[in-house]
PDB file of N, CA and C in Angstrom:
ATOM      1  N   UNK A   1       0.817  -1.186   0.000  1.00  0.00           N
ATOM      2  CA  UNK A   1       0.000   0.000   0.000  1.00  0.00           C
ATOM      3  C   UNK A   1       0.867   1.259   0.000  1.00  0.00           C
ATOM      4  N   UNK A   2       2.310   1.057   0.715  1.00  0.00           N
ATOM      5  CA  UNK A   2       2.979   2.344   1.161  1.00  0.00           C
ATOM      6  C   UNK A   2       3.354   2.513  -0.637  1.00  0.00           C
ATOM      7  N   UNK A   3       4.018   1.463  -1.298  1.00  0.00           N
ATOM      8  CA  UNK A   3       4.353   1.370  -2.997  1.00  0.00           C
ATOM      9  C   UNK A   3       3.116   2.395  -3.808  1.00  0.00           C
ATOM     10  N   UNK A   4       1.856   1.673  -3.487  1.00  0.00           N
ATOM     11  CA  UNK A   4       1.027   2.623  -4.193  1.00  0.00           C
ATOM     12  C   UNK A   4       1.172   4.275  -3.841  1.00  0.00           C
ATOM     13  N   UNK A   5       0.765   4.596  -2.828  1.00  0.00           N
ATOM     14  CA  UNK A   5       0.928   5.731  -2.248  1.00  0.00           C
ATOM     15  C   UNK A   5       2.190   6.738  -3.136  1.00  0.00           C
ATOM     16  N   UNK A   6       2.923   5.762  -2.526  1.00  0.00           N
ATOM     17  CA  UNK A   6       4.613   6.851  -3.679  1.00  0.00           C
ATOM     18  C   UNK A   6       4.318   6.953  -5.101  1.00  0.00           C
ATOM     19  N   UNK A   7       3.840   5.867  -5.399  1.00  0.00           N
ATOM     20  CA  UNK A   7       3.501   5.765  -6.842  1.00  0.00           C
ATOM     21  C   UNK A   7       2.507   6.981  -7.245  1.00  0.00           C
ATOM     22  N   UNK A   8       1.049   7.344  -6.603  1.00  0.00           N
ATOM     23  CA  UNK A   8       0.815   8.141  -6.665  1.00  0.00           C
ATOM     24  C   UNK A   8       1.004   9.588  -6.326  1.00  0.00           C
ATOM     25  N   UNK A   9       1.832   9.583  -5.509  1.00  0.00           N
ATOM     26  CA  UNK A   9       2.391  11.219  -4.976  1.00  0.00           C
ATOM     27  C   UNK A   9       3.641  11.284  -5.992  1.00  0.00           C
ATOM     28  N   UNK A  10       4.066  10.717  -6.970  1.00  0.00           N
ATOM     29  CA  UNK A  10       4.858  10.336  -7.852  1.00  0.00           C
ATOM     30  C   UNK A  10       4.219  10.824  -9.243  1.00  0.00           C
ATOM     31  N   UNK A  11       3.404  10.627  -9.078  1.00  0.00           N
ATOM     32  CA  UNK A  11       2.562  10.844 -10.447  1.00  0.00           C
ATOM     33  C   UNK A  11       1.923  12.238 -10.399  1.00  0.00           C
ATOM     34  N   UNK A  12       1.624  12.356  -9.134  1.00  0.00           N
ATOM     35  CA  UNK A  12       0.671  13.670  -8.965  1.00  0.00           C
ATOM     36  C   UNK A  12       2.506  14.969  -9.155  1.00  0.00           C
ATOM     37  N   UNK A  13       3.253  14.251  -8.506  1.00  0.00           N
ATOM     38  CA  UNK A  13       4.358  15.268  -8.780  1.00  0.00           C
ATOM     39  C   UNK A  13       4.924  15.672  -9.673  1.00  0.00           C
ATOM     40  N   UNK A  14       5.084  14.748 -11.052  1.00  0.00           N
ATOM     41  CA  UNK A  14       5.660  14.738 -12.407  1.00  0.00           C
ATOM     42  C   UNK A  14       3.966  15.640 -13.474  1.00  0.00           C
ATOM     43  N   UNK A  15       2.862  15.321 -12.997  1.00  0.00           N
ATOM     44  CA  UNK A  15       1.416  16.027 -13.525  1.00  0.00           C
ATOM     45  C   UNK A  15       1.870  17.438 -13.043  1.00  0.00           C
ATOM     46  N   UNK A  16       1.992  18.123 -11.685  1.00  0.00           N
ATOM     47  CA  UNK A  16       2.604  19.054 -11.485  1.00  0.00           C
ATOM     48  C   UNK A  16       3.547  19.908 -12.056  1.00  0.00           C
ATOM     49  N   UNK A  17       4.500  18.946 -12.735  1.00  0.00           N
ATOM     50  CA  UNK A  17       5.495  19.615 -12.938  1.00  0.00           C
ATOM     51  C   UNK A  17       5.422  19.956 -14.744  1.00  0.00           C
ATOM     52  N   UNK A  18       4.814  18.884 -15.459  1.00  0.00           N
ATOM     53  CA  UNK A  18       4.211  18.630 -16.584  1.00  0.00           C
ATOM     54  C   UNK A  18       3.937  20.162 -16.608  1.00  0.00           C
ATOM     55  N   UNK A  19       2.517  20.589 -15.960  1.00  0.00           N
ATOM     56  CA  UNK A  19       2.159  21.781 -16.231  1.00  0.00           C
ATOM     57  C   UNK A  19       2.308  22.956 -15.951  1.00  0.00           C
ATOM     58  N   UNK A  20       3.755  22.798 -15.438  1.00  0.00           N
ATOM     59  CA  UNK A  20       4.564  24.434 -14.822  1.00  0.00           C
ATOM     60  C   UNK A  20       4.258  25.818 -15.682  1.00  0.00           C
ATOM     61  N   UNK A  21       4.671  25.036 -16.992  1.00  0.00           N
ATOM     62  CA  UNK A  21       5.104  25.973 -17.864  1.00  0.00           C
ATOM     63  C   UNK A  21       3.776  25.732 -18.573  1.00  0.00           C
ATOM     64  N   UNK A  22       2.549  25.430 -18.272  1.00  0.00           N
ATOM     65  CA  UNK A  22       0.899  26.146 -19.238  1.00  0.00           C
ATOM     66  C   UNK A  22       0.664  24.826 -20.324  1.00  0.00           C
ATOM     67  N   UNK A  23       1.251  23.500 -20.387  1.00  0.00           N
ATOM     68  CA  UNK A  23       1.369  22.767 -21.577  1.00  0.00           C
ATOM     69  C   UNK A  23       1.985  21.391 -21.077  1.00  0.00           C
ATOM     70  N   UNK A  24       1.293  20.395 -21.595  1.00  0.00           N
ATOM     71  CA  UNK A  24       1.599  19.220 -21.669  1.00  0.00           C
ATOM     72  C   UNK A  24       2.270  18.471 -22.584  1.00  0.00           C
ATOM     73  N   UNK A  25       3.466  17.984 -23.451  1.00  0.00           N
ATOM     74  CA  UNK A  25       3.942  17.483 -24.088  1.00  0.00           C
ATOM     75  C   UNK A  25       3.241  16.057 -24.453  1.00  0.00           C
ATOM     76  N   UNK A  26       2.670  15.737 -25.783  1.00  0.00           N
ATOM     77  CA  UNK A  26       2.170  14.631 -26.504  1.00  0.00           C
ATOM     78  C   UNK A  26       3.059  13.651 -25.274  1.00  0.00           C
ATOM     79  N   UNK A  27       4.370  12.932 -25.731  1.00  0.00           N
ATOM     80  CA  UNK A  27       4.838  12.263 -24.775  1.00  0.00           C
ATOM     81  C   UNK A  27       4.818  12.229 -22.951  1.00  0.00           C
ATOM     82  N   UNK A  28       4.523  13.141 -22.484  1.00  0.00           N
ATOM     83  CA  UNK A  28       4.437  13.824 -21.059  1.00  0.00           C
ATOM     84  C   UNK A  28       2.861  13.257 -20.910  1.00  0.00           C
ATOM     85  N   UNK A  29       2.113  13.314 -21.909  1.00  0.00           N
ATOM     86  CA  UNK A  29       0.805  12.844 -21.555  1.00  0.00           C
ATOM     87  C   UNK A  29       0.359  11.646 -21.760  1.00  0.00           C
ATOM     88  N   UNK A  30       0.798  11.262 -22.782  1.00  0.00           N
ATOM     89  CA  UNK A  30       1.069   9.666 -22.758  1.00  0.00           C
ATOM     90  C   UNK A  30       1.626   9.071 -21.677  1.00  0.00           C
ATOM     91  N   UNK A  31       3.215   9.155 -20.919  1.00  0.00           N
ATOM     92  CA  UNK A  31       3.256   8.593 -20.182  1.00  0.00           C
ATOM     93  C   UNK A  31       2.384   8.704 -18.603  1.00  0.00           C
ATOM     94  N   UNK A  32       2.282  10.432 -18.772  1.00  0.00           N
ATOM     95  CA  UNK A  32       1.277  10.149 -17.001  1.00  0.00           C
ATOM     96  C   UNK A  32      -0.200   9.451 -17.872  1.00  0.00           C
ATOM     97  N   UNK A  33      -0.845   8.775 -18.648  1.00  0.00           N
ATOM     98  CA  UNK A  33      -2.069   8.586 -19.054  1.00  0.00           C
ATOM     99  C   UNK A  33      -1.820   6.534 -18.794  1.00  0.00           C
ATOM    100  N   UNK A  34      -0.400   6.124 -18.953  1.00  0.00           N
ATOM    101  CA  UNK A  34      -0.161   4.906 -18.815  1.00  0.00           C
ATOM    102  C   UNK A  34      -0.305   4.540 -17.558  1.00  0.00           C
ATOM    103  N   UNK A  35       0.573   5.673 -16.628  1.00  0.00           N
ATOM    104  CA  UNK A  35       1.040   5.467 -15.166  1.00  0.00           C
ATOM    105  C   UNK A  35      -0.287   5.704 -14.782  1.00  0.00           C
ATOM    106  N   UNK A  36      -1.258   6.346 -15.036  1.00  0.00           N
ATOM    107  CA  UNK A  36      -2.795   6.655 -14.297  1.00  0.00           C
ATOM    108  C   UNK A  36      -3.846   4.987 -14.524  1.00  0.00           C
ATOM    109  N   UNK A  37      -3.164   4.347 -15.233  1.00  0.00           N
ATOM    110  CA  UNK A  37      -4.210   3.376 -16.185  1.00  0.00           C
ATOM    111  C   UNK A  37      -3.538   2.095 -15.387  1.00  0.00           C
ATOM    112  N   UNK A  38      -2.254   2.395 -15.032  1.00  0.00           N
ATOM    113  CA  UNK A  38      -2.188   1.280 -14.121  1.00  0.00           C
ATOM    114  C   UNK A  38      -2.223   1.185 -12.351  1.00  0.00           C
ATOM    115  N   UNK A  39      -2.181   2.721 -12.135  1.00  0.00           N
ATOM    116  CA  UNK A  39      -2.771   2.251 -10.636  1.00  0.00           C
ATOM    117  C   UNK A  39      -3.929   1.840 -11.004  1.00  0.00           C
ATOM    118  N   UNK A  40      -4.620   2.645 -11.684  1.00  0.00           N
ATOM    119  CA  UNK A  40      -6.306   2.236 -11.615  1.00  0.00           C
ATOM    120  C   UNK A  40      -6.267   0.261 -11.848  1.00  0.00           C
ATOM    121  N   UNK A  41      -5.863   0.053 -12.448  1.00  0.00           N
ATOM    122  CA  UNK A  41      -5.485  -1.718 -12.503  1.00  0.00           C
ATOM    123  C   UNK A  41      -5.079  -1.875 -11.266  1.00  0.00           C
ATOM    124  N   UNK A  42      -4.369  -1.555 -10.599  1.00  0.00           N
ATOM    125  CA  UNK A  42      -3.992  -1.986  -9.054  1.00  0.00           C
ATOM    126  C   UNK A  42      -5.299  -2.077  -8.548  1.00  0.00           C
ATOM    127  N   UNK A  43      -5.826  -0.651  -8.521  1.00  0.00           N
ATOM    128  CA  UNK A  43      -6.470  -0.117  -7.258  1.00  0.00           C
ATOM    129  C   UNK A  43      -7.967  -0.884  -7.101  1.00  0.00           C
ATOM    130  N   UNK A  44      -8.675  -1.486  -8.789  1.00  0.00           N
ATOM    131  CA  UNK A  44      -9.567  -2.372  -8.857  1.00  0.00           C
ATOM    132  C   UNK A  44      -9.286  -3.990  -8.816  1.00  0.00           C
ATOM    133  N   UNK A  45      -7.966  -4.152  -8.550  1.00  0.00           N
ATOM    134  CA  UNK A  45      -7.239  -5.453  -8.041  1.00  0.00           C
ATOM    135  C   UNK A  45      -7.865  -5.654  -6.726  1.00  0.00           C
ATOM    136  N   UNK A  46      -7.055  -4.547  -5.969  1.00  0.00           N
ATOM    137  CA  UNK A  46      -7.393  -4.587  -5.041  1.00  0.00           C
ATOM    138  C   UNK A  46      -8.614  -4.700  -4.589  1.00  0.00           C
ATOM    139  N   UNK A  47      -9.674  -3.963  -4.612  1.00  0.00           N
ATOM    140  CA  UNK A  47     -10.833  -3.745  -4.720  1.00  0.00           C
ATOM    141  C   UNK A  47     -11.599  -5.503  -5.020  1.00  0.00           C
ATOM    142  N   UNK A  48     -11.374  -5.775  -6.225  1.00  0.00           N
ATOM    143  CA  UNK A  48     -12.050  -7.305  -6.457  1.00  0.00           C
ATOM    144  C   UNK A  48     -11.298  -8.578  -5.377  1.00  0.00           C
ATOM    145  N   UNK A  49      -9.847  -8.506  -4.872  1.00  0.00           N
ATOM    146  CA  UNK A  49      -9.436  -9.277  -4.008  1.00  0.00           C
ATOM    147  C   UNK A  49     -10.369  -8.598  -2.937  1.00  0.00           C
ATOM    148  N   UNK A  50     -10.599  -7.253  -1.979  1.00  0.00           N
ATOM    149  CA  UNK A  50     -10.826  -7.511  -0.586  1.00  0.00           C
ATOM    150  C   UNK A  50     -12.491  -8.498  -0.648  1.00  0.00           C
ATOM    151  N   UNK A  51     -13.211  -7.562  -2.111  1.00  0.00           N
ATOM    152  CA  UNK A  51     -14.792  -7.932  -2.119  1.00  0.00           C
ATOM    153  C   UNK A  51     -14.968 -10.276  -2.082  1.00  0.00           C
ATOM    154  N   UNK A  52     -13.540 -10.279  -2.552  1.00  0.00           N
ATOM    155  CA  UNK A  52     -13.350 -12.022  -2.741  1.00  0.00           C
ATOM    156  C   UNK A  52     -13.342 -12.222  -0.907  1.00  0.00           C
ATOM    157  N   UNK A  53     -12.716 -11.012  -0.455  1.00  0.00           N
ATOM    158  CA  UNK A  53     -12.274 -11.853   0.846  1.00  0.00           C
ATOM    159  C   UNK A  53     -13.690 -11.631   1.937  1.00  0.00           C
ATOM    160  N   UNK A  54     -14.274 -10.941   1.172  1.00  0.00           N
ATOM    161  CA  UNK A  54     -15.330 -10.340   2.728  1.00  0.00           C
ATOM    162  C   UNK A  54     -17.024 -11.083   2.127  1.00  0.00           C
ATOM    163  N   UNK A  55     -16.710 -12.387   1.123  1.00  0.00           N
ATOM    164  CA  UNK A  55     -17.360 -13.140   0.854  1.00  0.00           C
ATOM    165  C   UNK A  55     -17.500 -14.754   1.650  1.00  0.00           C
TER     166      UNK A  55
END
């Protein structure tokens, strides 16, 4: 969980920084659009394991 966490204060920091300067770079958005697409894969991992466990 602590992995996810960095991962996202990681992402939210490089999105930050992405838009310092008013503009997102084609590549700059592609990669935060990958890194967003796979917590979300974690985060509904997770999500379908606890709903398995509280069955």
């Amino acid at each position: 969980m602590i992995a996810l966490s960095q991962r996202f204060a990681m992402l939210m920091a490089e999105y930050q920084q992405s838009i310092a300067d008013g503009k997102i770079t084609m590549n700059e958005a592609k990669r935060l659009l990958r890194e967003t697409t796979m917590l979300q894969q974690v985060l509904v991992d997770m999500k379908l394991h606890l709903e398995d466990e509280s069955v």
